[in-house]
Protein backbone atom coordinates (compact mmCIF):
# COMPACT_ATOMS: atom_id res chain seq x y z
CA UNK A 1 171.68 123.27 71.93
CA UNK A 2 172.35 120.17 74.14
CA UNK A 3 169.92 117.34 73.91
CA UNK A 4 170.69 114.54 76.77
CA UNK A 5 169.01 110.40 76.75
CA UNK A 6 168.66 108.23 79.59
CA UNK A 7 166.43 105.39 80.21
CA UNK A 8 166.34 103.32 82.74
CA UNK A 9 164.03 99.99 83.67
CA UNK A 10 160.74 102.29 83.97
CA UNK A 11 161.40 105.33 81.53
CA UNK A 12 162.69 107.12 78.89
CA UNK A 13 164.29 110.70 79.61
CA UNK A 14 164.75 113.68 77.56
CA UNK A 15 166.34 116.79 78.47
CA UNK A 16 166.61 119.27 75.21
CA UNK A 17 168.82 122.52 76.95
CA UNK A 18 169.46 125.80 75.11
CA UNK A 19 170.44 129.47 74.75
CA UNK A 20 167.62 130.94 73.08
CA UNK A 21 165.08 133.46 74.85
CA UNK A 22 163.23 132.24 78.06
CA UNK A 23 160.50 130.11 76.41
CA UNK A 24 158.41 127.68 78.48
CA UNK A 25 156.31 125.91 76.62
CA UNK A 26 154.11 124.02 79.18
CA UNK A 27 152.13 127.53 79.53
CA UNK A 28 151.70 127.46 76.19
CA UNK A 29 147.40 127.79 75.01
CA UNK A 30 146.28 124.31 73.58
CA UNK A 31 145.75 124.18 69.72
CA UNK A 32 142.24 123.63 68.80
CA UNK A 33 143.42 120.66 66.56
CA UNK A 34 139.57 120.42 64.98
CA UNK A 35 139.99 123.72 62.71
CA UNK A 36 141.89 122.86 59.42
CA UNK A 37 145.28 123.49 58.59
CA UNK A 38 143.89 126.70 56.62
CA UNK A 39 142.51 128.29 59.77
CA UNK A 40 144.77 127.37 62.43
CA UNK A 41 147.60 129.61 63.19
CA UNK A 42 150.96 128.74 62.48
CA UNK A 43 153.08 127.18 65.84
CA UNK A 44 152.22 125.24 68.76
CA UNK A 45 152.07 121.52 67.14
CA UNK A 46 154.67 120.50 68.02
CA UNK A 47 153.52 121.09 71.76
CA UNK A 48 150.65 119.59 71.04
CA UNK A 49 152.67 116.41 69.91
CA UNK A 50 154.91 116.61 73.32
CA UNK A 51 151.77 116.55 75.19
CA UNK A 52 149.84 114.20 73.93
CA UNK A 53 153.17 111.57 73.90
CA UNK A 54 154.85 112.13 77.21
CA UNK A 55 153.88 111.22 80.75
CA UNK A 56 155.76 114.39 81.52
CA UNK A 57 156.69 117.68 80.50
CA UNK A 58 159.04 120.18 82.70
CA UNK A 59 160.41 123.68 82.09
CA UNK A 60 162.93 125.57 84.00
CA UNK A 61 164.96 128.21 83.60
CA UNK A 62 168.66 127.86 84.85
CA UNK A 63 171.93 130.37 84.16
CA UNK A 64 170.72 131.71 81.11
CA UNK A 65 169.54 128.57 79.65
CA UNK A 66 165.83 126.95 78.90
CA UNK A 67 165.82 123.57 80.18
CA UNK A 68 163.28 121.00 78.76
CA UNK A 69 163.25 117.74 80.51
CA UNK A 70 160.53 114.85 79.11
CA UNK A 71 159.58 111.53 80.20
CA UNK A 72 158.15 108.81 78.93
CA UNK A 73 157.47 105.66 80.78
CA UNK A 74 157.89 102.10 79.64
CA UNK A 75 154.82 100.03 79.37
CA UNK A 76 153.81 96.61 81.15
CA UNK A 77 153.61 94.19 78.61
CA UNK A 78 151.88 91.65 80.52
């Protein structure tokens, strides 16, 4: 696994890159976050957590490899 960080004046960039089996998770189904931790299945929080903290969320996959790129972008303190 390869995890890569740039930033620049407007935004943060993440780009987590790795071997595993073709997984995109930006297809993934929403998890219904109002059931309890008892009744929701196991996985997909961390998804959830992506979403609901990045501007942007990209998957592609190149020679072999799942490639995750995030972004995040600075904000205007004005």
């Amino acid at each position: 696994m390869t995890i890569e960080a740039a930033s620049n004046n407007e935004r943060l960039k993440f780009t987590i890159i790795d071997s595993g089996m073709p997984f995109d998770p930006t297809v993934q189904a929403e998890v219904d976050t109002t059931l309890s931790a008892k009744e929701r299945k196991i996985g997909g929080l961390g998804i959830h957590i992506m979403r609901q903290n990045m501007d942007s969320m990209n998957y592609e996959r190149m020679n072999n490899l799942n490639v995750l790129t995030l972004r995040k972008k600075f904000k205007n303190e004005e």
